[in-house]
PDB file of N, CA and C in Angstrom:
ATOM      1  N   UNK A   1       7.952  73.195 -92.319  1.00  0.00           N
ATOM      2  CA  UNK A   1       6.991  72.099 -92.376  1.00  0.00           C
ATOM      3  C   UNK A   1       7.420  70.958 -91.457  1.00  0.00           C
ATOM      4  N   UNK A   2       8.863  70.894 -91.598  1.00  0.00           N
ATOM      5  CA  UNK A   2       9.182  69.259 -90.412  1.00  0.00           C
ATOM      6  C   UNK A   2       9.487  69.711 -88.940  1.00  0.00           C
ATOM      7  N   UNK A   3       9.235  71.156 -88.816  1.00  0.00           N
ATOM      8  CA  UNK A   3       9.403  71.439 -87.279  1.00  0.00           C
ATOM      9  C   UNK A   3       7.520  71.396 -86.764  1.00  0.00           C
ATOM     10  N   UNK A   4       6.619  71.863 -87.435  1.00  0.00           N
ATOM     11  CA  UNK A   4       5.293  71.321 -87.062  1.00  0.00           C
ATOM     12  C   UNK A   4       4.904  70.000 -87.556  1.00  0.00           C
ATOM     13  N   UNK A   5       5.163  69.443 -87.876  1.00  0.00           N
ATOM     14  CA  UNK A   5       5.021  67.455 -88.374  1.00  0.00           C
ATOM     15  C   UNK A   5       5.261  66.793 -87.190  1.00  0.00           C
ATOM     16  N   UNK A   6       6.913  67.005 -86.963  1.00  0.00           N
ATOM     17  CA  UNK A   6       7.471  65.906 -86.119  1.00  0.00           C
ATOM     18  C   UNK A   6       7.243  66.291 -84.826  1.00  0.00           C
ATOM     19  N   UNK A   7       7.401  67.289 -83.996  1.00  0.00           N
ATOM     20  CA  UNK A   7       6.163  67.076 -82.881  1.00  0.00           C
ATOM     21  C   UNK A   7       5.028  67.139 -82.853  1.00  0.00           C
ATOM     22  N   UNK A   8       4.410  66.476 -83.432  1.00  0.00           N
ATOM     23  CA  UNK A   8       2.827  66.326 -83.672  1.00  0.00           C
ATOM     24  C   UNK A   8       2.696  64.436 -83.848  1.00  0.00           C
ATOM     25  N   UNK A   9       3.906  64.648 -85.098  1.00  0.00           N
ATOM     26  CA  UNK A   9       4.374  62.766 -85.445  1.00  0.00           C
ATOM     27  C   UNK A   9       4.526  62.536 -82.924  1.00  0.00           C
ATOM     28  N   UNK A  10       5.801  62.907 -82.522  1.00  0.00           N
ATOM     29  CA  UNK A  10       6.208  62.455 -80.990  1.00  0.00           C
ATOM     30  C   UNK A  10       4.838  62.144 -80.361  1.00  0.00           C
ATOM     31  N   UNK A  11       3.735  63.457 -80.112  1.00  0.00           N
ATOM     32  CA  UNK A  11       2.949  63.072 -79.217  1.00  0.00           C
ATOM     33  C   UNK A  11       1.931  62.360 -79.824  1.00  0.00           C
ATOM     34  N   UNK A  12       1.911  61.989 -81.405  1.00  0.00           N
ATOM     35  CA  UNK A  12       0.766  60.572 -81.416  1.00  0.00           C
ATOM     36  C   UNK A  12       1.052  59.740 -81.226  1.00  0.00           C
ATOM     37  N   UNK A  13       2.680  59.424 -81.087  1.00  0.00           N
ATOM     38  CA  UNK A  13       2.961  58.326 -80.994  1.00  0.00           C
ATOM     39  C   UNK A  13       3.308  58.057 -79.318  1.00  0.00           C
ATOM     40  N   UNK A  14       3.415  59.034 -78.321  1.00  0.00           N
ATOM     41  CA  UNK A  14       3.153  59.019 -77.055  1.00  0.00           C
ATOM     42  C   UNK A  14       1.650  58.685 -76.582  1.00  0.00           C
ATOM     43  N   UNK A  15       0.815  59.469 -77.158  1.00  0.00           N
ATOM     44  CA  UNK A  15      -0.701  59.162 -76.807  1.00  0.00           C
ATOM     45  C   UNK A  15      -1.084  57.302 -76.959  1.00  0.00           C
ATOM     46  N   UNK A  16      -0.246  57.166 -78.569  1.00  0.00           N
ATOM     47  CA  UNK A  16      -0.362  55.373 -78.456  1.00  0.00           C
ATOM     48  C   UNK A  16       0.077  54.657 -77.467  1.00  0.00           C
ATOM     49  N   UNK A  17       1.223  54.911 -77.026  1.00  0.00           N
ATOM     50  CA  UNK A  17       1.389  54.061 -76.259  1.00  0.00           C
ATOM     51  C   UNK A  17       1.198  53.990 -74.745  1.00  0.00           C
ATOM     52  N   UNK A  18       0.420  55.274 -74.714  1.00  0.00           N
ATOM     53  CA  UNK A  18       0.183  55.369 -73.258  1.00  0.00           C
ATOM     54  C   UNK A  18      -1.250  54.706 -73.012  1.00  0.00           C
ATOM     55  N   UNK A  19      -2.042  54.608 -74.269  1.00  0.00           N
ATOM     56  CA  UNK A  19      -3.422  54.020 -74.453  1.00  0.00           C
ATOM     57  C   UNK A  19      -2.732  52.385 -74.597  1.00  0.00           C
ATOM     58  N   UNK A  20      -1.566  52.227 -74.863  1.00  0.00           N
ATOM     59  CA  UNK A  20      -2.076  50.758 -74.909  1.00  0.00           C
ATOM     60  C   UNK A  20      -0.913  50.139 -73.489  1.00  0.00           C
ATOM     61  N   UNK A  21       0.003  51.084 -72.757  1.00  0.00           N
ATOM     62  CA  UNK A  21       0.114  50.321 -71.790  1.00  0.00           C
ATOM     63  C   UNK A  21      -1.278  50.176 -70.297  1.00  0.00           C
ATOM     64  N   UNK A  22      -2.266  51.555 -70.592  1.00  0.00           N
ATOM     65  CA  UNK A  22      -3.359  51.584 -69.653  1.00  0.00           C
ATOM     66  C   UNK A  22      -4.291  50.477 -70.114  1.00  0.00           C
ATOM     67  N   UNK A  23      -4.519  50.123 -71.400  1.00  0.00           N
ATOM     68  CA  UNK A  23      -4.776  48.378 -71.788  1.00  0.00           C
ATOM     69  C   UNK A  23      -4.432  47.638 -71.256  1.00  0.00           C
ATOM     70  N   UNK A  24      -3.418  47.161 -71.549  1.00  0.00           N
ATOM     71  CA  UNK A  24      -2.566  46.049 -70.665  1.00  0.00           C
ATOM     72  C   UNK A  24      -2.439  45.764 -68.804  1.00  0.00           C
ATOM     73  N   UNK A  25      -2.441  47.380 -68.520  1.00  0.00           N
ATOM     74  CA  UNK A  25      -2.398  47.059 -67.069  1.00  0.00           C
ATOM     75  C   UNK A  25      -3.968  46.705 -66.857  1.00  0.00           C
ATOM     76  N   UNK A  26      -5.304  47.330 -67.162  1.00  0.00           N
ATOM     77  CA  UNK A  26      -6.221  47.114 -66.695  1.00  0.00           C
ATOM     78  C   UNK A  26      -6.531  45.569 -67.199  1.00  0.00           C
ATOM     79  N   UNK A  27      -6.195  45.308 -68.470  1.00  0.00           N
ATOM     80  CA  UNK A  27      -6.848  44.170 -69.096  1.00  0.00           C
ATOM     81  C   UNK A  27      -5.405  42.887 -68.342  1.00  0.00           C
ATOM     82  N   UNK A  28      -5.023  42.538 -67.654  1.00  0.00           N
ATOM     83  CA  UNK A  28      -3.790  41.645 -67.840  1.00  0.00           C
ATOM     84  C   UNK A  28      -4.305  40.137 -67.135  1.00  0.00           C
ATOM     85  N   UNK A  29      -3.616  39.361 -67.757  1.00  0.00           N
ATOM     86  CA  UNK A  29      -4.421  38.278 -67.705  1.00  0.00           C
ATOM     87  C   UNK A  29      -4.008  37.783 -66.028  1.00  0.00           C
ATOM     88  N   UNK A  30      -4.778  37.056 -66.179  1.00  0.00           N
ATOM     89  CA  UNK A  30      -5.346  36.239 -64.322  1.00  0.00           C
ATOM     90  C   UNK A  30      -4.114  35.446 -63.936  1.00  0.00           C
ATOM     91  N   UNK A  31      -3.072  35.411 -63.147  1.00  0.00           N
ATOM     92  CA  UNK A  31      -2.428  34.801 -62.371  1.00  0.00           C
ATOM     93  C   UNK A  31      -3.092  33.776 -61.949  1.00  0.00           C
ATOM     94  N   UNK A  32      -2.420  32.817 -62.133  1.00  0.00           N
ATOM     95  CA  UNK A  32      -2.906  31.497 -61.056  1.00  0.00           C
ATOM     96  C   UNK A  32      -2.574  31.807 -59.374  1.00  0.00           C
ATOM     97  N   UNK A  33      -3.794  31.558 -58.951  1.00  0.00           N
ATOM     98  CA  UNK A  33      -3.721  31.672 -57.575  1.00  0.00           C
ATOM     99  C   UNK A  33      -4.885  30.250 -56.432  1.00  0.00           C
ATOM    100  N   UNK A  34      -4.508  30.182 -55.792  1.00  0.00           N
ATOM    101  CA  UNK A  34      -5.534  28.719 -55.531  1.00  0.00           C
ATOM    102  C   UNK A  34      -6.712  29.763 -54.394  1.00  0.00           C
ATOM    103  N   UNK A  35      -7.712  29.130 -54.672  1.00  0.00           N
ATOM    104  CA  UNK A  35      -8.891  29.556 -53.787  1.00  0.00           C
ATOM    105  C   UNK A  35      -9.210  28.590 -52.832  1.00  0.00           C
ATOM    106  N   UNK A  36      -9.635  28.612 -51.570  1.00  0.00           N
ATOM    107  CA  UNK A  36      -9.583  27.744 -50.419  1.00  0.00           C
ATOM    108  C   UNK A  36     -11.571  28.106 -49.778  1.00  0.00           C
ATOM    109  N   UNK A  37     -12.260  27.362 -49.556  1.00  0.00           N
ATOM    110  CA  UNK A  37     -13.438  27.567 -49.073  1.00  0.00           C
ATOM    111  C   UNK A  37     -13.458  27.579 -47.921  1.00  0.00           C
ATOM    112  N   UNK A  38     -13.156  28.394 -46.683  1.00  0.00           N
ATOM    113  CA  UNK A  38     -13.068  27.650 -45.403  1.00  0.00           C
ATOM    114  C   UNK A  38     -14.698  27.525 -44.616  1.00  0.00           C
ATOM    115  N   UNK A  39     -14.671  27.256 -43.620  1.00  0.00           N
ATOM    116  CA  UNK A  39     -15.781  27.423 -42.706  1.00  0.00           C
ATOM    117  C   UNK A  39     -16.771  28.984 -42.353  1.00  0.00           C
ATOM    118  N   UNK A  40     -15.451  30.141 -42.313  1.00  0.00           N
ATOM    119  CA  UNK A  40     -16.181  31.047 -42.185  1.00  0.00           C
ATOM    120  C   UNK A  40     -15.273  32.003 -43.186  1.00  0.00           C
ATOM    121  N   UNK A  41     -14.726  31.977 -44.161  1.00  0.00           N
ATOM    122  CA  UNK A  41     -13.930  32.507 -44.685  1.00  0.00           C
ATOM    123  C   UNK A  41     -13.983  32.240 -46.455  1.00  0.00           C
ATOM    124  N   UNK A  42     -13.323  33.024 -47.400  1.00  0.00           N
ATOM    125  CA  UNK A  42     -13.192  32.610 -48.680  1.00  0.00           C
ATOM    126  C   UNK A  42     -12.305  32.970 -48.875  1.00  0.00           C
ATOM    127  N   UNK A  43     -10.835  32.365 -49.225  1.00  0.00           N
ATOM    128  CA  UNK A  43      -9.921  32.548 -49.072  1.00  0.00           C
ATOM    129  C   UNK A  43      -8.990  32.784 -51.130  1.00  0.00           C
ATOM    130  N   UNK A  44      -8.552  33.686 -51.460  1.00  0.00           N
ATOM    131  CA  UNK A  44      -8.020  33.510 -52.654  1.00  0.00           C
ATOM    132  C   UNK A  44      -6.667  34.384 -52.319  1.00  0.00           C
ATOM    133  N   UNK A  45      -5.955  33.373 -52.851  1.00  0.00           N
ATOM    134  CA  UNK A  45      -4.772  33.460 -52.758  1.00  0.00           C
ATOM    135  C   UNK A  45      -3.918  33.754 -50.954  1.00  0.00           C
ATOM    136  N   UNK A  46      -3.147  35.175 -50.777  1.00  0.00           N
ATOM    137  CA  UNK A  46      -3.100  35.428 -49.851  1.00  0.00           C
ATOM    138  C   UNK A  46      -4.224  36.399 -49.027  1.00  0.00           C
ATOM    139  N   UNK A  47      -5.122  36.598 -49.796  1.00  0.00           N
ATOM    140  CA  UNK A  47      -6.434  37.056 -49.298  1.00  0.00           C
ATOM    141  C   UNK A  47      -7.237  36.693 -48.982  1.00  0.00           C
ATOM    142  N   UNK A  48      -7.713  36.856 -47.527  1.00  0.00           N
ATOM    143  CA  UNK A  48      -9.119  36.127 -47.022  1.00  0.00           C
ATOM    144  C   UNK A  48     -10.390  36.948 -46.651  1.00  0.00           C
ATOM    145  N   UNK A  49     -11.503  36.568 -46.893  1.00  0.00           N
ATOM    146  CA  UNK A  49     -12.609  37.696 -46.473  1.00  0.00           C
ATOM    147  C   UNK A  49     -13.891  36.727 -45.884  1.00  0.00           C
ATOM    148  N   UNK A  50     -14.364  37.437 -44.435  1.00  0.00           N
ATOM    149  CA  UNK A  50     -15.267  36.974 -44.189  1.00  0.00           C
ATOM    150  C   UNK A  50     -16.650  36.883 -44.570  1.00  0.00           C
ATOM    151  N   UNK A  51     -17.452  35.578 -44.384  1.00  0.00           N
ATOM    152  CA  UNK A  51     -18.416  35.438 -45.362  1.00  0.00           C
ATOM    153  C   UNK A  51     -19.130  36.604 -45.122  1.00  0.00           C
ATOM    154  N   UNK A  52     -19.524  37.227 -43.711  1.00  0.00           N
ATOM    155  CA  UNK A  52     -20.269  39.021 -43.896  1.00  0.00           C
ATOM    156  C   UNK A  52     -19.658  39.586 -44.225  1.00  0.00           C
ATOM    157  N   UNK A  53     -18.551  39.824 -44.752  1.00  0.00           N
ATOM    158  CA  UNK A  53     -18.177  40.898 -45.485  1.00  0.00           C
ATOM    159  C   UNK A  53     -18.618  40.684 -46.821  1.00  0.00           C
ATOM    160  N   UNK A  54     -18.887  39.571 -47.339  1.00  0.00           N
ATOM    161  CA  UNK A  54     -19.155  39.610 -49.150  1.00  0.00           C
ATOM    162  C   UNK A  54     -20.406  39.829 -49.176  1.00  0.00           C
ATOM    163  N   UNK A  55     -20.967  40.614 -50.089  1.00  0.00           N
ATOM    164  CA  UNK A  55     -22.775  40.903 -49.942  1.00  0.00           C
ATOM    165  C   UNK A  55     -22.706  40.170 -51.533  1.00  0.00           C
ATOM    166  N   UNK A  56     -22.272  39.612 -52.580  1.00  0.00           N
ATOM    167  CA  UNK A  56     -22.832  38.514 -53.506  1.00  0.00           C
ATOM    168  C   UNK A  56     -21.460  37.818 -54.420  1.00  0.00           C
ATOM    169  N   UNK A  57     -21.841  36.556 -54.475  1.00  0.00           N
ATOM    170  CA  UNK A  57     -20.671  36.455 -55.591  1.00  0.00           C
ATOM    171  C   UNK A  57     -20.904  36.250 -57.096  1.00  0.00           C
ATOM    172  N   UNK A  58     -20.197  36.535 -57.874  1.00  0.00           N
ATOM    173  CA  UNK A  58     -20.868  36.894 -59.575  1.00  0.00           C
ATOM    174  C   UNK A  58     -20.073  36.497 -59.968  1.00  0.00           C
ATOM    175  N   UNK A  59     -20.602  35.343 -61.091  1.00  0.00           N
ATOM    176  CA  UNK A  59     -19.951  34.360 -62.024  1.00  0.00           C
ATOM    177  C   UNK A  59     -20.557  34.943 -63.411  1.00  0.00           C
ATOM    178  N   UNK A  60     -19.437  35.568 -64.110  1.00  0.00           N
ATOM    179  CA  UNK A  60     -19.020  36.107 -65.642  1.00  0.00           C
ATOM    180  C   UNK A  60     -18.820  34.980 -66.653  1.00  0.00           C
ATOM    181  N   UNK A  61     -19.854  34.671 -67.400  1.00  0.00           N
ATOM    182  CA  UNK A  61     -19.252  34.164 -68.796  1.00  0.00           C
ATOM    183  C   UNK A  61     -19.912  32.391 -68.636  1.00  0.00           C
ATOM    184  N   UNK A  62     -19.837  31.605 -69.434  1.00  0.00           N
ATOM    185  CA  UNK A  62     -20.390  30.283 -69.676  1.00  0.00           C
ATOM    186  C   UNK A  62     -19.457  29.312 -69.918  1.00  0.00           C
ATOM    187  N   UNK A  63     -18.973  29.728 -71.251  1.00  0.00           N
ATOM    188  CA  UNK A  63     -18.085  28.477 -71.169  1.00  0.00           C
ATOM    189  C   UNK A  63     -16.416  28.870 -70.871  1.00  0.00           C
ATOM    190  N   UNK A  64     -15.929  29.557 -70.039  1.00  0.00           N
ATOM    191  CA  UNK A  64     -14.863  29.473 -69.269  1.00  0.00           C
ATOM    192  C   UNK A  64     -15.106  30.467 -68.294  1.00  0.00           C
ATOM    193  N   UNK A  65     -15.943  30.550 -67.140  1.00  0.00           N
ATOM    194  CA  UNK A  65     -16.280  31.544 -66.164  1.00  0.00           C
ATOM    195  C   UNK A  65     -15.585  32.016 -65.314  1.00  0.00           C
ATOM    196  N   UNK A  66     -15.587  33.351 -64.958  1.00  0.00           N
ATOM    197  CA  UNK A  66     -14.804  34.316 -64.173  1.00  0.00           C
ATOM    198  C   UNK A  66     -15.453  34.100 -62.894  1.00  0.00           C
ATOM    199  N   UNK A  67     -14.954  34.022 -61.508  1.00  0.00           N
ATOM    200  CA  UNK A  67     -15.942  34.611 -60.559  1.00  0.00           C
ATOM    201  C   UNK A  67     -15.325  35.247 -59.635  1.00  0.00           C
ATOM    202  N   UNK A  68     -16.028  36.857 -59.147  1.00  0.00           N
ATOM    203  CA  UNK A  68     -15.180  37.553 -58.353  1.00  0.00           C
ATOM    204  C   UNK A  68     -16.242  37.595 -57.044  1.00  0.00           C
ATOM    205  N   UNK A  69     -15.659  38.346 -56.206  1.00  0.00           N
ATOM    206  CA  UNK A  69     -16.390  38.511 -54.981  1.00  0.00           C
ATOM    207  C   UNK A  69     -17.333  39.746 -55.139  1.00  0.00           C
ATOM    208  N   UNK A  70     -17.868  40.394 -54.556  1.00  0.00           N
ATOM    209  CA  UNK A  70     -18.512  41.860 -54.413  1.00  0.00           C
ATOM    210  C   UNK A  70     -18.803  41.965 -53.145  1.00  0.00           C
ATOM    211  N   UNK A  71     -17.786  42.986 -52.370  1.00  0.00           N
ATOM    212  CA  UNK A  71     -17.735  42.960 -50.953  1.00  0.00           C
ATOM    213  C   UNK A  71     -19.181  44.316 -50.785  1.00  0.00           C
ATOM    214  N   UNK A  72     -19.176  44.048 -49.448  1.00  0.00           N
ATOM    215  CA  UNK A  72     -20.386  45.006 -49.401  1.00  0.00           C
ATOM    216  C   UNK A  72     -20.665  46.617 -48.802  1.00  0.00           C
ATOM    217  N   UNK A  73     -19.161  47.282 -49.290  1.00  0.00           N
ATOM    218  CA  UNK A  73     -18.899  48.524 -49.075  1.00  0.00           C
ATOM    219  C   UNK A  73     -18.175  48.698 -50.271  1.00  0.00           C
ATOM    220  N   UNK A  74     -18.020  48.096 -50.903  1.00  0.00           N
ATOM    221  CA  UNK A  74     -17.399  48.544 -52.276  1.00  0.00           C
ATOM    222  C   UNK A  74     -18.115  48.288 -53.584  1.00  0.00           C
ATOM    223  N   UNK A  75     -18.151  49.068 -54.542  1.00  0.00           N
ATOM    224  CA  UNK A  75     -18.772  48.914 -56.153  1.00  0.00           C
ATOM    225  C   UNK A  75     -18.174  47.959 -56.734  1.00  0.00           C
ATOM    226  N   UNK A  76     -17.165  48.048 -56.869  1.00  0.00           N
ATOM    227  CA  UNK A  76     -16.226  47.501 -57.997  1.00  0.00           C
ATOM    228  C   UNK A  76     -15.511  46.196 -57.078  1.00  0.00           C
ATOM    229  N   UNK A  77     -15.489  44.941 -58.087  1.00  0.00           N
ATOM    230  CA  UNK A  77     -15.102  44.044 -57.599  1.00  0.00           C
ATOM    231  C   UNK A  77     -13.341  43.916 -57.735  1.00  0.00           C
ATOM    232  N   UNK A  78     -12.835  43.709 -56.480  1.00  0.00           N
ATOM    233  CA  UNK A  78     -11.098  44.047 -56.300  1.00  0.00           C
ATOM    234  C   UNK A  78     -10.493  43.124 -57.301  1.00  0.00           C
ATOM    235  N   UNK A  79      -9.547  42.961 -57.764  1.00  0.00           N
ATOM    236  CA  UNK A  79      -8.680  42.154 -58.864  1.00  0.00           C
ATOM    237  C   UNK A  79      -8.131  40.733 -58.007  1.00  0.00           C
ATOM    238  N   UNK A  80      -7.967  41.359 -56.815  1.00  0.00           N
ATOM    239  CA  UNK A  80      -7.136  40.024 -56.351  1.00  0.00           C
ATOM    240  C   UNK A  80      -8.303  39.147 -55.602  1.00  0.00           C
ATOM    241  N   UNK A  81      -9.731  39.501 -56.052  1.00  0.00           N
ATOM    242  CA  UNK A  81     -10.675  38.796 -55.768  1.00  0.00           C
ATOM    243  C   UNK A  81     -11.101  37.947 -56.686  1.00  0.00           C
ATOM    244  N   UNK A  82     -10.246  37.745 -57.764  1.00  0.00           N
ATOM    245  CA  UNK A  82     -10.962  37.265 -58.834  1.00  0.00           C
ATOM    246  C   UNK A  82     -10.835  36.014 -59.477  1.00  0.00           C
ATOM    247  N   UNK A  83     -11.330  34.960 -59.613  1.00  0.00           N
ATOM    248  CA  UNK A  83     -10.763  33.701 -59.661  1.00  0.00           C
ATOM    249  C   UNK A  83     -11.054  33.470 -61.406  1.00  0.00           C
ATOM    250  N   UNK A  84     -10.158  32.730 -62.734  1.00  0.00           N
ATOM    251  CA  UNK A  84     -10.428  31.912 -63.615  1.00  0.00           C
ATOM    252  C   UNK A  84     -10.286  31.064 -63.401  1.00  0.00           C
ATOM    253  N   UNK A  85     -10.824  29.502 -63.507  1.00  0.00           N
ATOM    254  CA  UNK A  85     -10.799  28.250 -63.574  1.00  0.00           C
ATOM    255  C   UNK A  85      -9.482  27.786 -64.934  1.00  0.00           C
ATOM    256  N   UNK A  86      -8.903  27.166 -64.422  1.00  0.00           N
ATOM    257  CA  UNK A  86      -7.488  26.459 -65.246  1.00  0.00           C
ATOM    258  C   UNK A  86      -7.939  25.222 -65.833  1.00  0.00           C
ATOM    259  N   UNK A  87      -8.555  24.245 -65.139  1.00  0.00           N
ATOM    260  CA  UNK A  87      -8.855  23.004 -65.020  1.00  0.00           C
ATOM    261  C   UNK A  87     -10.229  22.772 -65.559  1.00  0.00           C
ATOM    262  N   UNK A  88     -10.907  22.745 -66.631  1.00  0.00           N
ATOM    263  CA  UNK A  88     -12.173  22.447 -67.100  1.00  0.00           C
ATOM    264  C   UNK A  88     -13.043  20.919 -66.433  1.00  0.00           C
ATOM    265  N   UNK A  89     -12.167  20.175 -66.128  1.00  0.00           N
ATOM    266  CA  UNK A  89     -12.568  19.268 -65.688  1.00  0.00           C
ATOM    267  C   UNK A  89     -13.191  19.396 -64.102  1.00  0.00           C
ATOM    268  N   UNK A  90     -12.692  20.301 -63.659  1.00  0.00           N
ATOM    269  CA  UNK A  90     -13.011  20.430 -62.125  1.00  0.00           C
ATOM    270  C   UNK A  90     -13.658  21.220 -61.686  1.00  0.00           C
ATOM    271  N   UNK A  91     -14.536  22.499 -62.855  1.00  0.00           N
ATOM    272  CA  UNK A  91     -15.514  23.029 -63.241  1.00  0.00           C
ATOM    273  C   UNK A  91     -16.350  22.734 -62.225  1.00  0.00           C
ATOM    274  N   UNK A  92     -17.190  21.989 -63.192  1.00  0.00           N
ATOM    275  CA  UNK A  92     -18.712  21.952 -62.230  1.00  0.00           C
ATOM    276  C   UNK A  92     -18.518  21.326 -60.873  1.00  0.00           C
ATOM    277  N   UNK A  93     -17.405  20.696 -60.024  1.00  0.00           N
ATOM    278  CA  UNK A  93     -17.589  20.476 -58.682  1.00  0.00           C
ATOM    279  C   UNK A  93     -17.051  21.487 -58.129  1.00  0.00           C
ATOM    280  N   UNK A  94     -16.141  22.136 -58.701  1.00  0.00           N
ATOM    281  CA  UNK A  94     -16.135  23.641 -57.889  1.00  0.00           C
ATOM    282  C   UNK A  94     -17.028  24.438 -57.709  1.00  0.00           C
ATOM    283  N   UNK A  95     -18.237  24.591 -58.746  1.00  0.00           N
ATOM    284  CA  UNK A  95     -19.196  25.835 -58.842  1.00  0.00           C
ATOM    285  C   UNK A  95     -19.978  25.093 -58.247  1.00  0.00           C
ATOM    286  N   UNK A  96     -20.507  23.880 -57.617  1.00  0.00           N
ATOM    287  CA  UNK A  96     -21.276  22.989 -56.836  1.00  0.00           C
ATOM    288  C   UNK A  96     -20.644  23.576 -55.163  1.00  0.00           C
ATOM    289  N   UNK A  97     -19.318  23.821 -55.001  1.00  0.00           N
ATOM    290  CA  UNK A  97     -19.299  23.957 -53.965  1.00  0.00           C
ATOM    291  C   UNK A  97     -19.225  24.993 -53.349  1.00  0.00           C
ATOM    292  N   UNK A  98     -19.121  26.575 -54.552  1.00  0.00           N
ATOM    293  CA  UNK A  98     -18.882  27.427 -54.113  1.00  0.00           C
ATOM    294  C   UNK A  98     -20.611  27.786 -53.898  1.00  0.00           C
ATOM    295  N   UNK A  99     -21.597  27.444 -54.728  1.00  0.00           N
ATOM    296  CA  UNK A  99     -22.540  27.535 -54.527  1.00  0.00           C
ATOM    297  C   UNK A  99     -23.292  26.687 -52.850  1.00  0.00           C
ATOM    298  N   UNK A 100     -23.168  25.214 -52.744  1.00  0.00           N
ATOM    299  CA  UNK A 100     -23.281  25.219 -51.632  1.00  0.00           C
ATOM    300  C   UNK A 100     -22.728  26.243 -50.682  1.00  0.00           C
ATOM    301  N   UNK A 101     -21.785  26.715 -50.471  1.00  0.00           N
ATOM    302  CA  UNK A 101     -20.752  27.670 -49.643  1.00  0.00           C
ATOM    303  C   UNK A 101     -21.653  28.365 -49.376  1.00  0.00           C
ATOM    304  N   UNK A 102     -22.303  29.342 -50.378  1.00  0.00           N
ATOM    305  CA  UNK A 102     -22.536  30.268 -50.114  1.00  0.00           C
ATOM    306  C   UNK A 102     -24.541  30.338 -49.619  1.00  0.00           C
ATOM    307  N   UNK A 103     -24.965  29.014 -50.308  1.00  0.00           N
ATOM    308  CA  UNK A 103     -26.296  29.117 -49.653  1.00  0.00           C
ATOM    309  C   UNK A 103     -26.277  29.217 -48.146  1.00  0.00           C
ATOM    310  N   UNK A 104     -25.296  28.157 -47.569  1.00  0.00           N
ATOM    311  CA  UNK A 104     -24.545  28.363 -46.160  1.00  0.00           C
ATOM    312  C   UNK A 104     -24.239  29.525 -44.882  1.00  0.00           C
ATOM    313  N   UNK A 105     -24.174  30.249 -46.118  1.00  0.00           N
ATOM    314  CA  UNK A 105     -23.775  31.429 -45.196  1.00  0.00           C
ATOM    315  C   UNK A 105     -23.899  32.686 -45.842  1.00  0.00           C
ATOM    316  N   UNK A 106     -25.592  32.629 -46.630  1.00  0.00           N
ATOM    317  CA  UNK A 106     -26.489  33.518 -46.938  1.00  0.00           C
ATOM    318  C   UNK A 106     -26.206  34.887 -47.708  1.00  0.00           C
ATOM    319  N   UNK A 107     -24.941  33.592 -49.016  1.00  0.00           N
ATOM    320  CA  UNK A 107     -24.104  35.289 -49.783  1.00  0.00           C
ATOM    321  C   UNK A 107     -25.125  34.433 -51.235  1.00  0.00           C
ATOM    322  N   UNK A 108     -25.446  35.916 -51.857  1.00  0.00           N
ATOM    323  CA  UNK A 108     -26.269  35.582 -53.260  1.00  0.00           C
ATOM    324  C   UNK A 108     -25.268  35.574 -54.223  1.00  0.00           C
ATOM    325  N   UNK A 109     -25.691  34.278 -54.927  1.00  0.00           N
ATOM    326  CA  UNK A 109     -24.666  34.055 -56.310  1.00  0.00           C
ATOM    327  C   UNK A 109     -25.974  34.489 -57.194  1.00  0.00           C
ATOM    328  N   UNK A 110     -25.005  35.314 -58.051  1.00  0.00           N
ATOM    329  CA  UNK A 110     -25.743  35.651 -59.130  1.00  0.00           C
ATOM    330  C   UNK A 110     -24.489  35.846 -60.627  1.00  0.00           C
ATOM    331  N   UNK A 111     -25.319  36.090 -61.443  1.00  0.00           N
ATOM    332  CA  UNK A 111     -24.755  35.930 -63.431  1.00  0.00           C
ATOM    333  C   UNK A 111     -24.744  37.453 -63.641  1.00  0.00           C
ATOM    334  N   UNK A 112     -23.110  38.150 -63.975  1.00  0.00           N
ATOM    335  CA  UNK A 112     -23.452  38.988 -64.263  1.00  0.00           C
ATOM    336  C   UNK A 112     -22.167  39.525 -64.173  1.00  0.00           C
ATOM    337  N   UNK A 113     -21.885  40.368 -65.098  1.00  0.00           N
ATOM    338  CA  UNK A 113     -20.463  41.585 -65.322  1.00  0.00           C
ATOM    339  C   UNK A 113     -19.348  41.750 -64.322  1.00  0.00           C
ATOM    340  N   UNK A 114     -18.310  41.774 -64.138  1.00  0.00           N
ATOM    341  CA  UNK A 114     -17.376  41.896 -63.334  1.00  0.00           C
ATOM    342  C   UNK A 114     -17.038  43.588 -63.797  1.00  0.00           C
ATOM    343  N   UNK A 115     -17.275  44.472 -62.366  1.00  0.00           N
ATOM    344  CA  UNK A 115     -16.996  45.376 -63.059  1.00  0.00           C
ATOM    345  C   UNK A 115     -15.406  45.973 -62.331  1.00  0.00           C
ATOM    346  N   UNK A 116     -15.043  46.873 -63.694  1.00  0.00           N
ATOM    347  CA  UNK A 116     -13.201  47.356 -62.891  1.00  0.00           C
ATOM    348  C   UNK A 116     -13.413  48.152 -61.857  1.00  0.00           C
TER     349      UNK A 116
END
């Protein structure tokens, strides 16, 4: 009986934890990184992308919003594209300017899912 138990007990308890480190890596929280608006560029962190390369940018959530890029050969929006706001106070003149930004240089902001 304890030679069919206890490997059966090993791999549930392997299956757990392999489900919850693939949690953690996909789910892990947002690094601070500073975002820079340039002239022809959107710059986060050490990553920069030109404004034709982004085909929309999508702001997740209301009262503490996500916003990532969505480049326009790819589905899925990249991780190191992805900005949280730290600073509540500096909120709405940021989303004032990323929105000007982008009427500018004809990228659609839109409300809606960040997908992995």
């Amino acid at each position: 009986m304890f030679l069919i138990v206890f490997p059966l007990f090993i791999l549930f308890l392997l299956a757990y934890l392999i489900y919850f480190l693939t949690y953690f890596i996909r789910y892990k929280p947002y690094k601070p990184v500073e975002f820079q608006l340039s002239a022809d560029a959107y710059c986060v962190g050490k990553h920069s992308v030109i404004a034709s390369d982004i085909d929309s940018i999508i702001i997740s959530g209301y009262f503490n919003p996500s916003i990532g890029l969505q480049l326009t050969k790819k589905k899925k929006t990249p991780l190191y594209l992805r900005i949280k706001f730290q600073d509540q106070k500096q909120e709405d003149q940021i989303m004032k300017e990323i929105k000007e930004w982008a009427a500018l240089h004809q990228v659609q902001v839109k409300k809606g899912t960040l997908r992995y």
